[in-house]
N, C-alpha and C. Protein backbone atom coordinates (compact mmCIF):
# COMPACT_ATOMS: atom_id res chain seq x y z
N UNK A 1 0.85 -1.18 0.00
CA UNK A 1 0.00 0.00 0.00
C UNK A 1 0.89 1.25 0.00
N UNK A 2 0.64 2.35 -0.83
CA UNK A 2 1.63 3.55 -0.97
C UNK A 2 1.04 4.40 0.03
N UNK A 3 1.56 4.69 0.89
CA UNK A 3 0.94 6.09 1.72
C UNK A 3 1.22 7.54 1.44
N UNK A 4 0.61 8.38 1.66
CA UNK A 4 0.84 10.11 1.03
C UNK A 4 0.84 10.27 1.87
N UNK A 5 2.12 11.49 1.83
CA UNK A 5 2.73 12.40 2.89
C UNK A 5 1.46 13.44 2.66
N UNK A 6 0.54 13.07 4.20
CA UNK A 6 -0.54 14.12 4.26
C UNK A 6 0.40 15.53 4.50
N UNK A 7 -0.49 16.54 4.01
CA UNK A 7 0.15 17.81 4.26
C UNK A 7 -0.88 18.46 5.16
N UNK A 8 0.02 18.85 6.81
CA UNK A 8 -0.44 19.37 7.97
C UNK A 8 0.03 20.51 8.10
N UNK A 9 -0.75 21.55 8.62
CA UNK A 9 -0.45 22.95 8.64
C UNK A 9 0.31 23.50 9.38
N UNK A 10 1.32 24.74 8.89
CA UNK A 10 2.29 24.97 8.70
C UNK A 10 2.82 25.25 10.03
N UNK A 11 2.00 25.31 10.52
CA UNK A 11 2.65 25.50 12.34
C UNK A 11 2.76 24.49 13.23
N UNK A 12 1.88 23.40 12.90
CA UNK A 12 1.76 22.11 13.36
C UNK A 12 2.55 21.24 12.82
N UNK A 13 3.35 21.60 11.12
CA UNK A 13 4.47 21.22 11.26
C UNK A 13 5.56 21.50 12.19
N UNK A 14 5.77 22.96 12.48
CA UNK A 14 7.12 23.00 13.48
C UNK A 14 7.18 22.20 14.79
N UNK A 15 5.90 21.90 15.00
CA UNK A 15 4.99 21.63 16.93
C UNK A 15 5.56 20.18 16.19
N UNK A 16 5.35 19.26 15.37
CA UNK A 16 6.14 17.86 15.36
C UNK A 16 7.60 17.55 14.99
N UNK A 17 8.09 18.87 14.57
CA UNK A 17 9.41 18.80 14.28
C UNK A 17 10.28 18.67 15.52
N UNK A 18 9.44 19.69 16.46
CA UNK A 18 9.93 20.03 17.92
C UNK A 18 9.70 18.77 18.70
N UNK A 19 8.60 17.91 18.85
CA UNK A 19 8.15 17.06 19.54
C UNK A 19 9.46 16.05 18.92
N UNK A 20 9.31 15.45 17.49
CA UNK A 20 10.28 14.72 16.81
C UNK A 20 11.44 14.85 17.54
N UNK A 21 12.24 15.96 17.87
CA UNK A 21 13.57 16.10 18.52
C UNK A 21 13.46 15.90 19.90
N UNK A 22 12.74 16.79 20.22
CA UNK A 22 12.61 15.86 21.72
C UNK A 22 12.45 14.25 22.24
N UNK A 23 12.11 13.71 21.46
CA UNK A 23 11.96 12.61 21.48
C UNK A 23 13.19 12.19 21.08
N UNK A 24 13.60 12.25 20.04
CA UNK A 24 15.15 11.65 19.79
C UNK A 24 15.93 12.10 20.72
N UNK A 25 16.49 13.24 21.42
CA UNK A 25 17.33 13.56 22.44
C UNK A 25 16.57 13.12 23.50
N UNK A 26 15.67 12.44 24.02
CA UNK A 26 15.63 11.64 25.26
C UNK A 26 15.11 12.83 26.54
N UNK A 27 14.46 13.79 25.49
CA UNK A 27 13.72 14.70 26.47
C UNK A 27 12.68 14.73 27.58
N UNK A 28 11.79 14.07 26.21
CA UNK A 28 10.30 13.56 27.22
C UNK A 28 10.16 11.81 26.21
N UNK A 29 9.05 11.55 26.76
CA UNK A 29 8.70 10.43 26.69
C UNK A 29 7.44 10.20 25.95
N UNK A 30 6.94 9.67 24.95
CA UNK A 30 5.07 9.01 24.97
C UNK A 30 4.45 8.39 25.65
N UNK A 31 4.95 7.89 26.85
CA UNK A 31 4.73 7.36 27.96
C UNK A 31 4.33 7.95 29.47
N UNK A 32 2.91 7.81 29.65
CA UNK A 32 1.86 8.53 30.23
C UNK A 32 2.80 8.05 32.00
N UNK A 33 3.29 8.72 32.32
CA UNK A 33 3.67 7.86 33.78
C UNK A 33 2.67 8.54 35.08
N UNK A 34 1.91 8.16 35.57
CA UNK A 34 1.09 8.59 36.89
C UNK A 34 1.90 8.80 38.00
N UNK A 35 2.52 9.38 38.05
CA UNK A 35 3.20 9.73 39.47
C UNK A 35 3.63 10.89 39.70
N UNK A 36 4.58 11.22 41.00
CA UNK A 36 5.37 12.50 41.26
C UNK A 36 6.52 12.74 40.21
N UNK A 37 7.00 11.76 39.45
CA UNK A 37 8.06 12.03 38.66
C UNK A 37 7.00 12.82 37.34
N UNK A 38 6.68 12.47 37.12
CA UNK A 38 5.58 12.74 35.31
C UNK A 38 5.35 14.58 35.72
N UNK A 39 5.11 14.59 37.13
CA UNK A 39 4.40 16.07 37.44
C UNK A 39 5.63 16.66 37.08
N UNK A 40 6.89 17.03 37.27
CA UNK A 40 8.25 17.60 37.74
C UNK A 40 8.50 17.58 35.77
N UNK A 41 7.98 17.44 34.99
CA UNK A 41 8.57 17.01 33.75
C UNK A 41 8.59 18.70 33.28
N UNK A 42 9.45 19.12 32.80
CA UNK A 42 9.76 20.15 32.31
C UNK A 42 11.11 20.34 32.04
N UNK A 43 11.13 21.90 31.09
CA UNK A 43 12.94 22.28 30.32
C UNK A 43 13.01 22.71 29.13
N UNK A 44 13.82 22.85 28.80
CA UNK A 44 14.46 23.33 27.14
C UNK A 44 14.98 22.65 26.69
N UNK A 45 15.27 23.10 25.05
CA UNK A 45 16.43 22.50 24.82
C UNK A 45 16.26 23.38 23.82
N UNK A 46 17.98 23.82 23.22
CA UNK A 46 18.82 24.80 22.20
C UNK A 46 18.79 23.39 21.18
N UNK A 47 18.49 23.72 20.02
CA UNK A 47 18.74 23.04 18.53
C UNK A 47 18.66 23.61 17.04
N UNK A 48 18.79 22.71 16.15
CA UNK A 48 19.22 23.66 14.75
C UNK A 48 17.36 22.99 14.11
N UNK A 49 16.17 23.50 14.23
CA UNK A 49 15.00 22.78 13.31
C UNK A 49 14.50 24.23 12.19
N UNK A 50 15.04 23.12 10.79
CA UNK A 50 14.95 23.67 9.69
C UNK A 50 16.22 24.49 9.02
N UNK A 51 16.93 24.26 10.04
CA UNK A 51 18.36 25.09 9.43
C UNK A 51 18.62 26.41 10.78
N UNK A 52 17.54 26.43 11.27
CA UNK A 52 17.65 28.18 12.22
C UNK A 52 17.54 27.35 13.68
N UNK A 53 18.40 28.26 14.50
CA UNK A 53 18.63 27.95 15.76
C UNK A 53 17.58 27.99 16.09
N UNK A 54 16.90 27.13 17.36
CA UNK A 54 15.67 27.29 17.72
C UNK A 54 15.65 27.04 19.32
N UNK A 55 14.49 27.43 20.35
CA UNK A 55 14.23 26.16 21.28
C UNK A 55 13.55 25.78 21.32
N UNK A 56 13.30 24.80 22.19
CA UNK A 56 11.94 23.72 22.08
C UNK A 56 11.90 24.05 23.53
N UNK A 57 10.81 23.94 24.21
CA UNK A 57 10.12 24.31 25.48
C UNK A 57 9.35 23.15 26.06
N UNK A 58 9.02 22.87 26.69
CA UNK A 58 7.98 21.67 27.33
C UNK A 58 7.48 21.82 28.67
N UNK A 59 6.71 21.52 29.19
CA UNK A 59 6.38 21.72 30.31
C UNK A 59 4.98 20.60 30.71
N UNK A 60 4.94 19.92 31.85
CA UNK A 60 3.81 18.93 31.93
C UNK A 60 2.71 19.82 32.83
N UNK A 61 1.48 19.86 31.94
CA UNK A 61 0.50 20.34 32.56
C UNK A 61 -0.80 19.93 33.21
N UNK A 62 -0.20 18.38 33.51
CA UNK A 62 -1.24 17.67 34.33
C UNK A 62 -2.04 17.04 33.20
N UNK A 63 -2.74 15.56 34.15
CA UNK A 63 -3.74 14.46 32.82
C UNK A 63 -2.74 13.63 31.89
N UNK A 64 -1.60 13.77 32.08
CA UNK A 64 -0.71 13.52 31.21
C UNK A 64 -0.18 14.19 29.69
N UNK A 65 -0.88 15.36 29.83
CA UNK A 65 -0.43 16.49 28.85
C UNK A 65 1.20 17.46 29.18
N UNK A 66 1.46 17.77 27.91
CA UNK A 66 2.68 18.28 28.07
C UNK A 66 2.67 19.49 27.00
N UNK A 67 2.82 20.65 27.41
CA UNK A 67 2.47 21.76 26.65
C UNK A 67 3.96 22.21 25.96
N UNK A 68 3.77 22.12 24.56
CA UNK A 68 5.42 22.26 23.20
C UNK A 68 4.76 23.78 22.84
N UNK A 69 6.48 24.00 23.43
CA UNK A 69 6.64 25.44 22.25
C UNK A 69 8.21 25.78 21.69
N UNK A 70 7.38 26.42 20.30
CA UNK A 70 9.11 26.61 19.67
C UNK A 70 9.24 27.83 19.65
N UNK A 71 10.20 28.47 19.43
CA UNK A 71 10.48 29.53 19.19
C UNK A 71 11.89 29.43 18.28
N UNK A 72 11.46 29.44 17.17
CA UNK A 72 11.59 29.26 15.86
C UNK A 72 12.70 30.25 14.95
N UNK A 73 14.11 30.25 14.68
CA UNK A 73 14.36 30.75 14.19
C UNK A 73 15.34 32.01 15.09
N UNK A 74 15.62 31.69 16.34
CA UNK A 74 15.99 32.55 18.08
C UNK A 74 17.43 32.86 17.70
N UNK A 75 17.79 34.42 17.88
CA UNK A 75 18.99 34.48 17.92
C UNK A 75 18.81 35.08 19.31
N UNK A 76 19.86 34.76 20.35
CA UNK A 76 19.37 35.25 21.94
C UNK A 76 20.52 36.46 21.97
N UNK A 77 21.49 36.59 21.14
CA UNK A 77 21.97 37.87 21.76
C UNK A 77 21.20 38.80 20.97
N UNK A 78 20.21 39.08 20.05
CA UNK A 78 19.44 39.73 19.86
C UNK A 78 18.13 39.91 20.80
N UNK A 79 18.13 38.67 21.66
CA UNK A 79 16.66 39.38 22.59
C UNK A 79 16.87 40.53 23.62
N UNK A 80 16.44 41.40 23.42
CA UNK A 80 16.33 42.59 24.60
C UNK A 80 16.60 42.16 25.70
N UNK A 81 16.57 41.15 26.03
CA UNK A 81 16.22 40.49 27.80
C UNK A 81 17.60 39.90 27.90
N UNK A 82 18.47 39.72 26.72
CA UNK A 82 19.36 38.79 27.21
C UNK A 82 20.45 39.01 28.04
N UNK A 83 20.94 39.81 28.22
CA UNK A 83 21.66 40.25 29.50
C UNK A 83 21.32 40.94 30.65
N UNK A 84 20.01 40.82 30.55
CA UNK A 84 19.63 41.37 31.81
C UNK A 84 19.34 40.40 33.08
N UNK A 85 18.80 41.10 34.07
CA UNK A 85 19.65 40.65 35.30
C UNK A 85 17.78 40.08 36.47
N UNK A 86 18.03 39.02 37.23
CA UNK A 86 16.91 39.00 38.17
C UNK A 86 15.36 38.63 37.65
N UNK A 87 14.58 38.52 37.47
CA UNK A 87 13.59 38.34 36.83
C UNK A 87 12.96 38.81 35.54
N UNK A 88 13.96 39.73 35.06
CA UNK A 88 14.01 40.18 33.51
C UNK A 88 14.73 39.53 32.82
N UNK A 89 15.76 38.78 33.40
CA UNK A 89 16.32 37.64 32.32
C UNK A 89 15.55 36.74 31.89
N UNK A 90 15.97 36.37 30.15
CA UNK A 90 15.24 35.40 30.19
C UNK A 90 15.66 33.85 30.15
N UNK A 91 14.83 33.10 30.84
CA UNK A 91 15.03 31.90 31.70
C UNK A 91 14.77 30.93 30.76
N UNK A 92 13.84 31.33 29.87
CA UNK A 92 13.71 29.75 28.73
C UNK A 92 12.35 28.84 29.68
N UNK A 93 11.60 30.04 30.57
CA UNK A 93 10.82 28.75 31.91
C UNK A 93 8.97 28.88 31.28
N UNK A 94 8.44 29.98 30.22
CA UNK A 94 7.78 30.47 29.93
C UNK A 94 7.06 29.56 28.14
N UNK A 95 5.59 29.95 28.16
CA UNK A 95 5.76 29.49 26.41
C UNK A 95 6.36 30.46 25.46
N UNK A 96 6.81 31.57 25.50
CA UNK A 96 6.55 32.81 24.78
C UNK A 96 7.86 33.71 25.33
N UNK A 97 8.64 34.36 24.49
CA UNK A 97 9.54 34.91 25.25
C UNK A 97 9.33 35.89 26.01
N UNK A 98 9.94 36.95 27.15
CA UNK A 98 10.14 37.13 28.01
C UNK A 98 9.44 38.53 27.66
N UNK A 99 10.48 39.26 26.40
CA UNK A 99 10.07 40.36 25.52
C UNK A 99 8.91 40.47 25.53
N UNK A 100 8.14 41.72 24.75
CA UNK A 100 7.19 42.71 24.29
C UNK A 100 7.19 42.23 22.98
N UNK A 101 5.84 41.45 22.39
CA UNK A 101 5.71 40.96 20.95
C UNK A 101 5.88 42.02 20.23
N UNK A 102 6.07 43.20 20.30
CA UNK A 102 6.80 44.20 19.39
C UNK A 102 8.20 44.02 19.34
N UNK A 103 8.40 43.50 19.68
CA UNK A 103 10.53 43.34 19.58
C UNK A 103 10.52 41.74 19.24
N UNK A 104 10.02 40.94 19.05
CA UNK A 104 9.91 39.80 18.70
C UNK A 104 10.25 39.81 17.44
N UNK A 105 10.00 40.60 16.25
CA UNK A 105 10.92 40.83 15.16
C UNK A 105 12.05 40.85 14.52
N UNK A 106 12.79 41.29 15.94
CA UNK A 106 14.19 41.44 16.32
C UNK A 106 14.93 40.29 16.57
N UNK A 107 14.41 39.24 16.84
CA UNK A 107 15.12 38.24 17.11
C UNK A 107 14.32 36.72 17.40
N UNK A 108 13.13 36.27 16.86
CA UNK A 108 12.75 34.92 16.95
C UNK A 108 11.84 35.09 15.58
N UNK A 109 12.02 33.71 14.75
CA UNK A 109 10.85 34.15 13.23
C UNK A 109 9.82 33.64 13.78
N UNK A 110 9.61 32.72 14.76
CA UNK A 110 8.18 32.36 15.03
C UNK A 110 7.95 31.54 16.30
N UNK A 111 7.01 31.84 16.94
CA UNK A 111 6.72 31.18 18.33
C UNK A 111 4.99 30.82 18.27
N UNK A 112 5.41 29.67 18.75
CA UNK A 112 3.79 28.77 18.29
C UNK A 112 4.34 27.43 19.76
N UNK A 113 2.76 27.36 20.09
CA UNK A 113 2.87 26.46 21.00
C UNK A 113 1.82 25.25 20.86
N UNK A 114 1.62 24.31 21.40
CA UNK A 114 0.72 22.90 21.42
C UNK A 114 0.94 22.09 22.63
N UNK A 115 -0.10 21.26 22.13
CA UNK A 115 -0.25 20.65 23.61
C UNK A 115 -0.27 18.44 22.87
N UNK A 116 0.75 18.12 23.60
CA UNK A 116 0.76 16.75 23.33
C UNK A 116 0.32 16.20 24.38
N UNK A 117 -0.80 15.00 24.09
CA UNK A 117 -1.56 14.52 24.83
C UNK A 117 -0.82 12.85 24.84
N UNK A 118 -1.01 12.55 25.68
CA UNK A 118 -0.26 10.94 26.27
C UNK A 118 -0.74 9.74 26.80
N UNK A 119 -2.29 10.64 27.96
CA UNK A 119 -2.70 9.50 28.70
C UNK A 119 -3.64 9.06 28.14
N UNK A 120 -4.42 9.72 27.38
CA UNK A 120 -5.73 8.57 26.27
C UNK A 120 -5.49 8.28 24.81
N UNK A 121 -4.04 8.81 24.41
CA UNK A 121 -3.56 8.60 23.17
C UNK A 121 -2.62 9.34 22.82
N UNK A 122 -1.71 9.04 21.94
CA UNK A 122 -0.42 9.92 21.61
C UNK A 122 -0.45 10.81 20.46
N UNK A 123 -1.08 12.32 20.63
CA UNK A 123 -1.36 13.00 19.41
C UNK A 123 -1.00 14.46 19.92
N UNK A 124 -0.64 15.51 19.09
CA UNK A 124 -0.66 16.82 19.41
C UNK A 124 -2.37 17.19 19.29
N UNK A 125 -2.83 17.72 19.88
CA UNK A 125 -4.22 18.20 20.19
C UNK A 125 -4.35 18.99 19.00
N UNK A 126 -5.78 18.85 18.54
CA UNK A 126 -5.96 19.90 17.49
C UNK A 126 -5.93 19.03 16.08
N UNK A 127 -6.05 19.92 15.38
CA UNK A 127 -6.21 19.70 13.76
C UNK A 127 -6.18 21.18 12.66
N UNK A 128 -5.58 20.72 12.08
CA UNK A 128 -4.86 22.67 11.28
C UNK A 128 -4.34 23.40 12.38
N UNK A 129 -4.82 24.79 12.47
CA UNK A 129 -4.64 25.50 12.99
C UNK A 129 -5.20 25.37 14.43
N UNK A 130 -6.07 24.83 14.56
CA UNK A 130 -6.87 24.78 16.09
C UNK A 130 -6.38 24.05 17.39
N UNK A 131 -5.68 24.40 18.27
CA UNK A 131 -5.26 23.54 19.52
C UNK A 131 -3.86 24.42 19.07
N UNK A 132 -3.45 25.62 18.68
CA UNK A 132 -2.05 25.89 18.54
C UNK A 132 -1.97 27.21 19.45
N UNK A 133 -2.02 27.62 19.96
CA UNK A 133 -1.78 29.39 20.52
C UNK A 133 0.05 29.74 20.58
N UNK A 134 0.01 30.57 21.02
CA UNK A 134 1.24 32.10 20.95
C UNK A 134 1.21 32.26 19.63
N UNK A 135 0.89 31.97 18.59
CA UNK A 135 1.62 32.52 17.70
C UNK A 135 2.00 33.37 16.94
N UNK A 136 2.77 33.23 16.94
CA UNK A 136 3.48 34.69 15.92
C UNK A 136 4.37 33.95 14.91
N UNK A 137 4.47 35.10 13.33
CA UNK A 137 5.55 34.76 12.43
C UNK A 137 5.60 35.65 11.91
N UNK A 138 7.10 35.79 11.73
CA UNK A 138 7.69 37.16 11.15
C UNK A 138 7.22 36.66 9.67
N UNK A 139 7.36 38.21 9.10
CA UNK A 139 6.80 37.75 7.56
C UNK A 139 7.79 37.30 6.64
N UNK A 140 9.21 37.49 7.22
CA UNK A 140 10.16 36.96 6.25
C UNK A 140 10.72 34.87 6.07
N UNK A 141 9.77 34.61 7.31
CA UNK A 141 9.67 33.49 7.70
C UNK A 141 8.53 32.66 7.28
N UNK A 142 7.56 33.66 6.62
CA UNK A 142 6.30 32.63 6.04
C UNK A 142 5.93 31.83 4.80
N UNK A 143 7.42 31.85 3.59
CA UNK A 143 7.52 31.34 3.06
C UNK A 143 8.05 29.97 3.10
N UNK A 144 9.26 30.09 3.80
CA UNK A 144 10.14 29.05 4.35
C UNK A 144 8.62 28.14 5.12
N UNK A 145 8.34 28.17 5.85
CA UNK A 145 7.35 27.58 6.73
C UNK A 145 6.37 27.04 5.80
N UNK A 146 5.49 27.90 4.65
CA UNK A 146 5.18 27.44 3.62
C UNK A 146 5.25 26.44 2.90
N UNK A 147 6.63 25.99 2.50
CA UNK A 147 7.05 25.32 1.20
C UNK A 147 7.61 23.82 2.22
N UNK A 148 7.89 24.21 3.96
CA UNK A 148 8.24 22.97 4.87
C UNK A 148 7.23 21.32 4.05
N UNK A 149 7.73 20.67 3.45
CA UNK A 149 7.17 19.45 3.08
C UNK A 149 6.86 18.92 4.74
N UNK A 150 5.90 18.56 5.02
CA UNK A 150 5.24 17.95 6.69
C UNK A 150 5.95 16.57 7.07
N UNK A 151 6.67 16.72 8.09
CA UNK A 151 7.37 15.94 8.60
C UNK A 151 6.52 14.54 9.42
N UNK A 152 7.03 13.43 9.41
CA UNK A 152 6.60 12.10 9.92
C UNK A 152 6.51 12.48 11.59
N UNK A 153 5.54 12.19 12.23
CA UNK A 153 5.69 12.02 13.42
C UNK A 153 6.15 11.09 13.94
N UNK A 154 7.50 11.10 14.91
CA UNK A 154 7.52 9.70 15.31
C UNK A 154 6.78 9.15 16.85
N UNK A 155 5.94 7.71 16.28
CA UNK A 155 5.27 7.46 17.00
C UNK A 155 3.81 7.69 17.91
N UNK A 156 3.74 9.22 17.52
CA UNK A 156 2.32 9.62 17.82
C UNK A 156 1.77 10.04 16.49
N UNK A 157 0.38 10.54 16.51
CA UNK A 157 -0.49 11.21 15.67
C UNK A 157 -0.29 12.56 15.45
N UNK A 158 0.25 13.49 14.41
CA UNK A 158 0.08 15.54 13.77
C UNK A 158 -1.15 15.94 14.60
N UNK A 159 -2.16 15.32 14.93
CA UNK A 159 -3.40 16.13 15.03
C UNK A 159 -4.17 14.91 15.58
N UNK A 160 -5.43 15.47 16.54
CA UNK A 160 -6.21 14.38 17.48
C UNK A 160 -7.37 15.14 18.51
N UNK A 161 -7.79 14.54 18.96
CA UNK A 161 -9.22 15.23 19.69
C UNK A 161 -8.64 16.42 20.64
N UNK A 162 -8.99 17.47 21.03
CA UNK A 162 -8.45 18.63 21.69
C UNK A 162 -9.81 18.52 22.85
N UNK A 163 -8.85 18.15 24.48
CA UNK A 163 -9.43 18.26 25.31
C UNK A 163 -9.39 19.94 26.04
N UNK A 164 -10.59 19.93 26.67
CA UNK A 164 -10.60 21.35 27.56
C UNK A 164 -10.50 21.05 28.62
């Protein structure tokens, strides 16, 4: 049987590109664990997705959900925040950077977040556009993102029932 590379929308590609790496670097898991360890699941991680420095974000938000965000395209000595000091630094602990989405221009092409679900099935929530928030994309970045051929998920489902 030949299968077609379904084509999933363009932001929900980056949300499996991000998930994809995390998973290969041994970040998080598809594996729903019920306990005090599963709650504590959170972090970053610095990587190259699509060619542009990026991070990937995660954070477990209870039910066995884990809320992905990228920020797409990050040069950090360009963020306003980056040498600053005490609770204006930025920590990487947030979905969304630290900055004023007016200076977000300046230094990330795009920040988009999702929510991967674990304990009743392994899918990013949503379908197209729906189940995605922060987002933003610079406009010099919406071609590139465009023409992204949609990447294989490994092991879970692009898109799946979106709980409230």
């Amino acid at each position: 049987m030949l299968l077609m590379n379904v084509q999933i929308h363009k932001y929900r590609r980056l949300l499996v590109l991000a998930v994809n790496e995390l998973l290969k670097k041994g970040c998080i898991s598809l594996d729903y664990i019920n306990d005090e360890r599963d709650e504590k699941e959170f972090g970053h991680l610095q990587t190259k997705l699509v060619g542009f420095e990026s991070i990937i974000l995660w954070r477990n938000i209870g039910y066995g959900e884990l809320k992905v965000s990228v920020w797409w395209n990050y040069n950090h000595s360009k963020h306003p925040q980056a040498e600053m000091e005490g609770d204006m630094y930025e920590k990487f602990d947030h979905e969304s950077p630290l900055a004023k989405k007016t200076s977000y221009q300046n230094f990330v092409g795009a920040v988009i977040s999702g929510t991967l679900e674990r304990k009743t099935g392994k899918y990013l929530m949503g379908k197209n556009s729906d189940g995605i928030s922060r987002i933003y994309l610079r406009k010099d970045m919406g071609d590139i993102l465009n023409n992204l051929v949609s990447p294989t998920a490994t092991g879970y489902s692009p898109e799946g029932k979106f709980h409230f």
